[in-house]
C-alpha atoms as a PDB file:
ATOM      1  CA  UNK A   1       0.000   0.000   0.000  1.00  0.00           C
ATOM      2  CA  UNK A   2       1.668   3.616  -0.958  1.00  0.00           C
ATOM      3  CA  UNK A   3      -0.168   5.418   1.203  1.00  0.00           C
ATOM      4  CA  UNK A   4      -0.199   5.061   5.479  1.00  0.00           C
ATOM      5  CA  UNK A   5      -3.707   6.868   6.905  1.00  0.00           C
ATOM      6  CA  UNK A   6      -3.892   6.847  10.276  1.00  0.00           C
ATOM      7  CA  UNK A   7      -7.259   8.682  12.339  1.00  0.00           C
ATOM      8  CA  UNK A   8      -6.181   8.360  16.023  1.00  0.00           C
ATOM      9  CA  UNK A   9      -8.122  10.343  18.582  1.00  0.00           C
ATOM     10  CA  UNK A  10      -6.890  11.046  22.045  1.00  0.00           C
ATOM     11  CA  UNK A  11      -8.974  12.201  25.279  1.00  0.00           C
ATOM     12  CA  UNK A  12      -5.229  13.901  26.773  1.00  0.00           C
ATOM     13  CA  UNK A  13      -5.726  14.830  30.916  1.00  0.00           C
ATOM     14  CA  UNK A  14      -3.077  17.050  32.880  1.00  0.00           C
ATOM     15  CA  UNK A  15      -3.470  19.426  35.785  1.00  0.00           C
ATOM     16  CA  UNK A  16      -1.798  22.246  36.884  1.00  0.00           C
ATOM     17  CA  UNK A  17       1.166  21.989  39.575  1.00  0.00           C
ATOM     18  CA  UNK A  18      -0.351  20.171  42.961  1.00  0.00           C
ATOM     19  CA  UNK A  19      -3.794  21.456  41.222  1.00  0.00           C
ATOM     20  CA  UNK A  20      -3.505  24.678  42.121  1.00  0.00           C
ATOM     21  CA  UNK A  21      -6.639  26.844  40.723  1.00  0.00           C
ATOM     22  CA  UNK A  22      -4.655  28.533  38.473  1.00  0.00           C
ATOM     23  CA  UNK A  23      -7.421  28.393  35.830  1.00  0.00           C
ATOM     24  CA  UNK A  24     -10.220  30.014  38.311  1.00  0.00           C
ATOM     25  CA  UNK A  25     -11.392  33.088  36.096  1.00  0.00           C
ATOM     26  CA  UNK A  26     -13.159  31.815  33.076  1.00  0.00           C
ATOM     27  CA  UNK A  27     -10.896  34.630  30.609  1.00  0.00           C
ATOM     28  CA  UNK A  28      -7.495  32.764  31.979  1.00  0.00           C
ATOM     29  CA  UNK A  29      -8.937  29.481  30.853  1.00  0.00           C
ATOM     30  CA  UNK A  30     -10.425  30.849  27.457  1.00  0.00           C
ATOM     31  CA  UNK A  31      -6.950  32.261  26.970  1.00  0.00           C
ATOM     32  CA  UNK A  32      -5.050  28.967  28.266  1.00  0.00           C
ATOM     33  CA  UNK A  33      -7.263  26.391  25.903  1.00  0.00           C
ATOM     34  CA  UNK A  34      -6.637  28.929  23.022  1.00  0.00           C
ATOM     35  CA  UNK A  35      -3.293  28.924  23.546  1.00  0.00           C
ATOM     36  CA  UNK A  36      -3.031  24.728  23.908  1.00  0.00           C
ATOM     37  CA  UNK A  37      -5.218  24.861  20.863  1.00  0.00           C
ATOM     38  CA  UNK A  38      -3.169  26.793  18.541  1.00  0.00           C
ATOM     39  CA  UNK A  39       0.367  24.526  20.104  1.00  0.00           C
ATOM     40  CA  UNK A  40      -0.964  21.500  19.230  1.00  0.00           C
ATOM     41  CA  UNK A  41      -2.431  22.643  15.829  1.00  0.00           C
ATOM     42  CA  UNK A  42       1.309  23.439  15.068  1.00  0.00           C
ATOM     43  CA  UNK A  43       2.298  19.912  16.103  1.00  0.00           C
ATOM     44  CA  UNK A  44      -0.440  18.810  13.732  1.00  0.00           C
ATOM     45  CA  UNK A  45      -2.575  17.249  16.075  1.00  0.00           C
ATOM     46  CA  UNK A  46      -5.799  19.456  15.432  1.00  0.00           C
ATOM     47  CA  UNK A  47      -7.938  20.143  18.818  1.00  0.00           C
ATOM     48  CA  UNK A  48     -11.443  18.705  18.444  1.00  0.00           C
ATOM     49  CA  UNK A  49     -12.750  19.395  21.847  1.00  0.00           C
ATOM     50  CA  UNK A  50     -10.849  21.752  25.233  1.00  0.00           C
ATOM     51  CA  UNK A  51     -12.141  22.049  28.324  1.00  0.00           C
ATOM     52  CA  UNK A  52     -11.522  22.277  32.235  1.00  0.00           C
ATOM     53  CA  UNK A  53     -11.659  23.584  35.253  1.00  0.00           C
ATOM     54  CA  UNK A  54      -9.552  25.981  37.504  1.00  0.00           C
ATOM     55  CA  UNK A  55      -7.425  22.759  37.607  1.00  0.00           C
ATOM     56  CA  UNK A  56      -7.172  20.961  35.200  1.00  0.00           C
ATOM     57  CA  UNK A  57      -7.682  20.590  31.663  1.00  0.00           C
ATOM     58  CA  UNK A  58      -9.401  18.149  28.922  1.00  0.00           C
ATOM     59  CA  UNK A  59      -8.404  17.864  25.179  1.00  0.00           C
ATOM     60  CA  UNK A  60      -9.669  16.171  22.723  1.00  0.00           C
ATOM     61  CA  UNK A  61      -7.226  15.782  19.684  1.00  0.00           C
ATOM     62  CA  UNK A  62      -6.265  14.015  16.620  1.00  0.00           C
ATOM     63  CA  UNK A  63      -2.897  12.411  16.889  1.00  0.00           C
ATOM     64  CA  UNK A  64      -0.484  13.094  14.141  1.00  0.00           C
ATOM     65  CA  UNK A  65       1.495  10.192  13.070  1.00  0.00           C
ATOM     66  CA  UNK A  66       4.436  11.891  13.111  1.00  0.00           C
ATOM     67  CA  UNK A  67       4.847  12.985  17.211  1.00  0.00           C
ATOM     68  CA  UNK A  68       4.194  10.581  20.120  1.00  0.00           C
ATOM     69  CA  UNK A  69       1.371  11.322  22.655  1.00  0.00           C
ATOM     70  CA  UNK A  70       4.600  11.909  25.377  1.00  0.00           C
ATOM     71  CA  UNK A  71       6.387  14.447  23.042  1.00  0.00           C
ATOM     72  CA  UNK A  72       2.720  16.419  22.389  1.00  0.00           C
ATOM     73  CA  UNK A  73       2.253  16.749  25.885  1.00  0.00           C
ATOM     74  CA  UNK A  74       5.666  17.884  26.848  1.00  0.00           C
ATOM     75  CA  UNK A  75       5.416  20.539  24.017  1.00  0.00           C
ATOM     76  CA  UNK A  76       1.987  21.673  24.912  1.00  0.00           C
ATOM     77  CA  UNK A  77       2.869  22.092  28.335  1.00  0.00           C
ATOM     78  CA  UNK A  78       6.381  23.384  27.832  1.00  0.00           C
ATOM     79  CA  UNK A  79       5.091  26.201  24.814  1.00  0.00           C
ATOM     80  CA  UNK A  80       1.708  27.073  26.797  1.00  0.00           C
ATOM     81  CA  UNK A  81       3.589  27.757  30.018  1.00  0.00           C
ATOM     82  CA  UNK A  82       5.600  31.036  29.437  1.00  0.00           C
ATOM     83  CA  UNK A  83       2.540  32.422  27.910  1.00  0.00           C
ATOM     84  CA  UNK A  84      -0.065  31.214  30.759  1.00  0.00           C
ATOM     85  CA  UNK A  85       2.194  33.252  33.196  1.00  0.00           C
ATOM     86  CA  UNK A  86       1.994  35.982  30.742  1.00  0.00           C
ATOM     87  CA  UNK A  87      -1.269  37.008  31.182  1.00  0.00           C
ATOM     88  CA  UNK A  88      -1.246  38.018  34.500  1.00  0.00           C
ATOM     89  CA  UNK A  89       0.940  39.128  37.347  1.00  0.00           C
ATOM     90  CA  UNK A  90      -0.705  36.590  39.788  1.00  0.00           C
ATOM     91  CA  UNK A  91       0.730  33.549  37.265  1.00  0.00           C
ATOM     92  CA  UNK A  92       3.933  33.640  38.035  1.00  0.00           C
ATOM     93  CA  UNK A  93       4.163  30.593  39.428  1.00  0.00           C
ATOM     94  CA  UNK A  94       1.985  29.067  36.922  1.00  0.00           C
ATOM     95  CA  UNK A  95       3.292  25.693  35.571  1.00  0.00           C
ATOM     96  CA  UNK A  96       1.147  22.338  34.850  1.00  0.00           C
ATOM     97  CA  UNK A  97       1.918  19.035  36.954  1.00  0.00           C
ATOM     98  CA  UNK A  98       4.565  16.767  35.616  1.00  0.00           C
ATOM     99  CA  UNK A  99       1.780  13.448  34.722  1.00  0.00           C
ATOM    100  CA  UNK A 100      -1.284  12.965  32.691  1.00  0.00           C
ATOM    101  CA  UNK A 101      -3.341  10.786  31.346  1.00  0.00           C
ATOM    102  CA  UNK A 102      -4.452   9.954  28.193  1.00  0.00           C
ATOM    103  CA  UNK A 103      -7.218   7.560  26.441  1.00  0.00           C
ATOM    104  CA  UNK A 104      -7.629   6.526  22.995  1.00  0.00           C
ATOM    105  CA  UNK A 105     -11.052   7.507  21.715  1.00  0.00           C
ATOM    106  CA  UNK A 106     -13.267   5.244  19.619  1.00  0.00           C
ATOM    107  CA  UNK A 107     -14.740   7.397  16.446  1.00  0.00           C
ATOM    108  CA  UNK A 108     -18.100   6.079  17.399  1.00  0.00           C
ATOM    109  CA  UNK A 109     -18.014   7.804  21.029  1.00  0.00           C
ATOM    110  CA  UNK A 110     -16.434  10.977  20.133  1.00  0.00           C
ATOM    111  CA  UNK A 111     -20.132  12.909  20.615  1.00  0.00           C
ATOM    112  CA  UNK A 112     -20.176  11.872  23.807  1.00  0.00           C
ATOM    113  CA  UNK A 113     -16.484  13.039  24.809  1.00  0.00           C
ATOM    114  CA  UNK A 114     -16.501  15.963  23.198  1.00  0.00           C
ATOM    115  CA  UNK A 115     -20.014  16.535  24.849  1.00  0.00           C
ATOM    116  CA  UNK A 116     -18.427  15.400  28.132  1.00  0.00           C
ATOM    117  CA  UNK A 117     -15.141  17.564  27.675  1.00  0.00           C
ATOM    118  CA  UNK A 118     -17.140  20.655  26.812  1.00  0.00           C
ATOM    119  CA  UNK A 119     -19.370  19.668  29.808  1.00  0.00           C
ATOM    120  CA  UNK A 120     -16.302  20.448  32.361  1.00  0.00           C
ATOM    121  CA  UNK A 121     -17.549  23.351  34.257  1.00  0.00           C
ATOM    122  CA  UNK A 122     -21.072  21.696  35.079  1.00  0.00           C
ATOM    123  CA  UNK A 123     -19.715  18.716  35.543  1.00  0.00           C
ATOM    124  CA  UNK A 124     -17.279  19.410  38.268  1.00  0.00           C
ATOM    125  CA  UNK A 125     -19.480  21.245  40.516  1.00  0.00           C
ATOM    126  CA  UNK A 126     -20.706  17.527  41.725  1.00  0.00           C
ATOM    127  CA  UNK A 127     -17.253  15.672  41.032  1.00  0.00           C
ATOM    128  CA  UNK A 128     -13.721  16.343  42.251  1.00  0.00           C
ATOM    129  CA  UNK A 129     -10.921  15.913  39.820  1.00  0.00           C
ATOM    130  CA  UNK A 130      -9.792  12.865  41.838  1.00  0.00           C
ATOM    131  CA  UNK A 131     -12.955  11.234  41.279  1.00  0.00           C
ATOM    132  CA  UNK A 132     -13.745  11.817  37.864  1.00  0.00           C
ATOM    133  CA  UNK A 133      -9.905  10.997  37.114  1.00  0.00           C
ATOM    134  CA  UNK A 134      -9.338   7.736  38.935  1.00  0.00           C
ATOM    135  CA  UNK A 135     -12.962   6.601  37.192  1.00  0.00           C
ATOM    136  CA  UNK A 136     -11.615   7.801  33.590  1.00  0.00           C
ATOM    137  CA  UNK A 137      -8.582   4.909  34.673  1.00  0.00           C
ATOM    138  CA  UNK A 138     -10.902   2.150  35.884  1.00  0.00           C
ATOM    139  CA  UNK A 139     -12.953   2.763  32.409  1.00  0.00           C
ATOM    140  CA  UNK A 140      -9.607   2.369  30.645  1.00  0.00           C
ATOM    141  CA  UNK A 141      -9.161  -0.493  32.662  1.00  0.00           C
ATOM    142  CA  UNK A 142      -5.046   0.976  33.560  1.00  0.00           C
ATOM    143  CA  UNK A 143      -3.550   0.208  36.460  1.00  0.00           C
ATOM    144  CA  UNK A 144      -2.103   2.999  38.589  1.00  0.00           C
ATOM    145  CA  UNK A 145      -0.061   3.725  41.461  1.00  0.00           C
ATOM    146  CA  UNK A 146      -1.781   6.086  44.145  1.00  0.00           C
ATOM    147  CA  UNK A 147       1.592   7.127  45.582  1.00  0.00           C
ATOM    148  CA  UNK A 148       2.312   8.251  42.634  1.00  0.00           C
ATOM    149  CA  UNK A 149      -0.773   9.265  40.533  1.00  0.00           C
ATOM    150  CA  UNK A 150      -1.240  12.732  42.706  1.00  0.00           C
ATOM    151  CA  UNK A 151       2.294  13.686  42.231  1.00  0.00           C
END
């Protein structure tokens, strides 16, 4: 076959450092997802769905087939960072946690994430990160470490 085609969507989940609310005022987080959005449309992994709370963030993306899900990650984080803390004085010590998780993404489900990633806000004001995270690994049926998983 001369061509390779490859549709891989991924359901990506990181939080900031210790989960600090850096993402509290609804114009830091527009800003933030924009600014994930446009790093990872440079990596050419185009953002179908962002959302998240003063925490944490969801995206839903296509993965290119030519950068691993590890190396997106680092450069989202690494590229969106100096530009978080840009926006406002009380950023400074902006910076996202070193983990995350991420979940491949069956095309026939992709409503519902994208319904559930857009969803984030509403969602969270009955759910705490923990929660909705450690039951996001239990669907994925991965094995984790709690030592480690908060870290």
């Amino acid at each position: 076959m001369p061509q390779s085609l490859a549709c891989l969507y991924v359901h990506a989940v990181f939080s900031t450092n210790d989960r600090t609310p850096f993402l509290l005022d609804p114009s830091i987080r527009k800003k933030a997802f924009a600014e994930l959005t446009g790093i990872s449309t440079r990596l050419e992994c185009p953002v179908d769905a962002i959302g998240g709370v003063a925490d944490h963030v969801h995206v839903l993306f296509r993965q290119s087939s030519k950068i691993s899900i590890s190396d997106w990650i680092r450069e989202v984080k690494k590229f969106s960072t100096p530009t978080i803390k840009a926006l406002y004085a009380s950023l400074r010590e902006f910076h996202w946690q070193g983990g995350y998780g991420a979940f491949s993404v069956d095309a026939a489900r992709l409503d519902g994430v994208r319904a559930y990633i857009r969803g984030q806000e509403e969602h969270h004001k009955t759910r705490s990160f923990k929660d909705e995270y450690i039951a996001l690994l239990v669907e994925h049926n991965m094995a984790w470490d709690e030592k480690y998983v908060w870290d």
